[in-house]
Every structure is written in structure tokens, then in C-alpha cells.
N, C-alpha and C. Protein backbone atom coordinates (compact mmCIF):
# COMPACT_ATOMS: atom_id res chain seq x y z
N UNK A 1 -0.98 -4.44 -16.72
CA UNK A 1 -0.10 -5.07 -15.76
C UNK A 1 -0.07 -4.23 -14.48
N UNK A 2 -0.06 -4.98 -13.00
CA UNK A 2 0.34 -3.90 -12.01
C UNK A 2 1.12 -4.20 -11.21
N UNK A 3 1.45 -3.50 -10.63
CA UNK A 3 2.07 -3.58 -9.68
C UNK A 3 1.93 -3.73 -8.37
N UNK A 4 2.83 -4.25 -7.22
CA UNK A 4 2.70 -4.11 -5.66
C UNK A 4 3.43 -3.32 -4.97
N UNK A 5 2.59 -2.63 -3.67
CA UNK A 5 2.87 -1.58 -3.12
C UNK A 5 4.27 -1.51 -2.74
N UNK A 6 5.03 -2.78 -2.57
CA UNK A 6 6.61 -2.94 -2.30
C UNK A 6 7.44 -2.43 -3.83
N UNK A 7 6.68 -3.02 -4.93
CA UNK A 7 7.37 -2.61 -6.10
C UNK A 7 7.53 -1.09 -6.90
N UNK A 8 6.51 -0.64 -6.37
CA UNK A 8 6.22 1.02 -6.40
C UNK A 8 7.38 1.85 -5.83
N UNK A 9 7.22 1.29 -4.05
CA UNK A 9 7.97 1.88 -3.31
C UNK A 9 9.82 1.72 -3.18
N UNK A 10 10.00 0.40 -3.88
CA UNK A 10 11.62 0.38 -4.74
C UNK A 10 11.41 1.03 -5.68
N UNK A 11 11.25 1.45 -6.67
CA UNK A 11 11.13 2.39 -8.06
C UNK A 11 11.06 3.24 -7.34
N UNK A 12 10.66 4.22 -6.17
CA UNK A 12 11.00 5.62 -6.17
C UNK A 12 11.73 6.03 -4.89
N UNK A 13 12.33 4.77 -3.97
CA UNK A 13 13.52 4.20 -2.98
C UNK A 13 12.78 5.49 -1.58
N UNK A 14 11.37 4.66 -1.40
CA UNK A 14 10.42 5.13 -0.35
C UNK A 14 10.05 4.35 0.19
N UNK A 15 9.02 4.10 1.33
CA UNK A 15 9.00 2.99 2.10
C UNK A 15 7.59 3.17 1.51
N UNK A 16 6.92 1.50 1.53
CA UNK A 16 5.56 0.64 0.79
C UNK A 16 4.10 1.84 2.09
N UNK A 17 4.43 2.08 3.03
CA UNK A 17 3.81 3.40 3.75
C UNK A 17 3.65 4.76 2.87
N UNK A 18 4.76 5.08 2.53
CA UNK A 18 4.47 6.19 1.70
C UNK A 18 3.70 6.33 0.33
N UNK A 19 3.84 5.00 -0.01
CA UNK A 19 3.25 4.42 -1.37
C UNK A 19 1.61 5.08 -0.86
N UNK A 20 1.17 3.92 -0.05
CA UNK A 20 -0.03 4.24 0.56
C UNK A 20 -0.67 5.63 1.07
N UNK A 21 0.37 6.29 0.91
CA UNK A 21 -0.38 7.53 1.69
C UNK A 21 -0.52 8.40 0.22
N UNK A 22 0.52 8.21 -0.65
CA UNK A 22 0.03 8.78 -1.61
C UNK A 22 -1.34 8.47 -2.57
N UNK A 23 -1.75 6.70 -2.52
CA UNK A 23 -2.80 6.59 -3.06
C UNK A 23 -4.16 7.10 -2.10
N UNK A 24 -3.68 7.50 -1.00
CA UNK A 24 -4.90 8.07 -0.19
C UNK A 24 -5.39 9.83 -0.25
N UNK A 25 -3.87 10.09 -1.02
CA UNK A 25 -3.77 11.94 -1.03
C UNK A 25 -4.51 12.02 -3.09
N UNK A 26 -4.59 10.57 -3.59
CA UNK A 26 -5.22 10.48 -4.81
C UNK A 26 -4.08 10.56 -6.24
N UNK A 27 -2.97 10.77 -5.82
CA UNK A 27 -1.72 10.79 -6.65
C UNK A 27 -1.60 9.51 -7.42
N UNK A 28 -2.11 8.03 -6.86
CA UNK A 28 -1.99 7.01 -7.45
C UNK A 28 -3.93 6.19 -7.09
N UNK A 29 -4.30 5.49 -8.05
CA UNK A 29 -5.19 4.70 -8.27
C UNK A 29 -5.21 3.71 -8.14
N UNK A 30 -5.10 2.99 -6.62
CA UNK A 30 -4.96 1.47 -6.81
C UNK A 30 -6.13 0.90 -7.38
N UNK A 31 -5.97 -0.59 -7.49
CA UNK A 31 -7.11 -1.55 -7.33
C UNK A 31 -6.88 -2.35 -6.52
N UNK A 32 -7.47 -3.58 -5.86
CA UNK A 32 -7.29 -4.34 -4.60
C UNK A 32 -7.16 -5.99 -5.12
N UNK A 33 -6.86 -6.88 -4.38
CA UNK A 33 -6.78 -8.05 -4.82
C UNK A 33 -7.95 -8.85 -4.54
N UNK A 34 -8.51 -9.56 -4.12
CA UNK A 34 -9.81 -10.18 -3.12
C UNK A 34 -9.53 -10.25 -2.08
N UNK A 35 -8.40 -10.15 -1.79
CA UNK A 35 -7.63 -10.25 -0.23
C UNK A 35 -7.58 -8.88 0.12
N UNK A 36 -7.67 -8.27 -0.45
CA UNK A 36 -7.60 -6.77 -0.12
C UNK A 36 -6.26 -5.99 -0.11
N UNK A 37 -5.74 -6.81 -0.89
CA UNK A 37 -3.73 -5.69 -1.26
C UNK A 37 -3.87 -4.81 -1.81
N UNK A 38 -3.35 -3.63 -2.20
CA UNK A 38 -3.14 -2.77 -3.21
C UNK A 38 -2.53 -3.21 -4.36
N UNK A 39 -3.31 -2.95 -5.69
CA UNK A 39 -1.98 -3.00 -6.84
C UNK A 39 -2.18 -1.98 -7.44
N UNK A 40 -1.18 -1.59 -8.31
CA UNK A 40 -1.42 -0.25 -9.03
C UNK A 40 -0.34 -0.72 -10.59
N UNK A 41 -2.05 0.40 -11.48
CA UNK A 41 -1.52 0.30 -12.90
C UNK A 41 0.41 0.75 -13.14
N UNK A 42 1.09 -0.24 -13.74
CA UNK A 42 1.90 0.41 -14.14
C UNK A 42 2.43 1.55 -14.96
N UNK A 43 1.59 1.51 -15.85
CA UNK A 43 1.19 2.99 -16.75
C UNK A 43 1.45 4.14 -15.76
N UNK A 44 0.21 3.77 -15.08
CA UNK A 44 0.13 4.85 -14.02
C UNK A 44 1.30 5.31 -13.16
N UNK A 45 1.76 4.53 -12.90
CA UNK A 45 3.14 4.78 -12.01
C UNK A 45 3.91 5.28 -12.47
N UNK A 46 4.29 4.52 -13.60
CA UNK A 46 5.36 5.13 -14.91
C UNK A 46 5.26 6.82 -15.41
N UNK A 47 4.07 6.92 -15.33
CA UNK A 47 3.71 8.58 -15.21
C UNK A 47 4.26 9.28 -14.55
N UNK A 48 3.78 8.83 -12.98
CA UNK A 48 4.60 9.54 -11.97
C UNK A 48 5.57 9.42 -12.15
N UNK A 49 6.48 8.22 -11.81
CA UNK A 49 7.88 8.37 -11.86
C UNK A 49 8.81 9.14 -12.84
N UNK A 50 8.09 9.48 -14.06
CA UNK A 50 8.60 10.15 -15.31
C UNK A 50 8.36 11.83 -15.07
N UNK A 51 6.90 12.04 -14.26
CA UNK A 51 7.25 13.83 -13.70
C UNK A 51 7.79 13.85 -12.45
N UNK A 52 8.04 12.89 -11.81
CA UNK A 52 8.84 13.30 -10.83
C UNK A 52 10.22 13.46 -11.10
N UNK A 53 10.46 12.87 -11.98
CA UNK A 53 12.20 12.61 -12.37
C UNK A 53 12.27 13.91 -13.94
N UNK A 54 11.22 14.80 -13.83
CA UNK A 54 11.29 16.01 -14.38
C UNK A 54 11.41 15.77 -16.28
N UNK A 55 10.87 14.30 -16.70
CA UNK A 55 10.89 13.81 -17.79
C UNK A 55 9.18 14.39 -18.31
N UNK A 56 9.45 14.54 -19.88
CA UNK A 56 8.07 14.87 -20.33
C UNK A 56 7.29 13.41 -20.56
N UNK A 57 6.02 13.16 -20.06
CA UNK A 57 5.21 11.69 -20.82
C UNK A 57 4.67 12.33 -21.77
């Protein structure tokens, strides 16, 4: 399942910009739509959000 760069960026109450800059610094792995959006694994996110919030995955 994934997610959109707006839905990322509510889950960690950052703006859908910052989202992006982190998948560019390699912190997150998007994939694209045919239109060319970002989505990103939820797994993946869920990761982050779990060491950022100082939780063990």
C-alpha cells in the first residue's frame, strides 16, 4: 500500500516540500504514478515515523 506526499507530510505535521526533500536526501523511496506523483511504501514510512518518535521497529 502507499502513500501520498500530502499523507506522509500530515503523519509527521511537515509540509508535502519537506516530504520531498527528504526522498531526495534518500531517507524515503518513492515510486511515481504515470503522471509522475510521488508515492511512498507505507512500511517504509512507518519505519521512519517509529525512529523518529524514538520507538524500536
Amino acid at each position: 500500500m502507499t502513500m501520498k506526499t500530502r499523507e506522509v507530510a500530515r503523519l509527521f505535521g511537515v509540509t508535502p516540500y519537506t516530504v520531498v526533500r527528504w526522498s531526495r536526501r534518500g531517507l524515503l523511496t518513492p515510486g511515481t504514478t504515470p503522471s509522475g506523483h510521488l508515492r511512498f511504501d507505507r512500511a517504509q514510512v512507518m519505519d521512519l515515523y517509529r525512529g523518529a518518535n524514538g520507538e524500536d521497529t
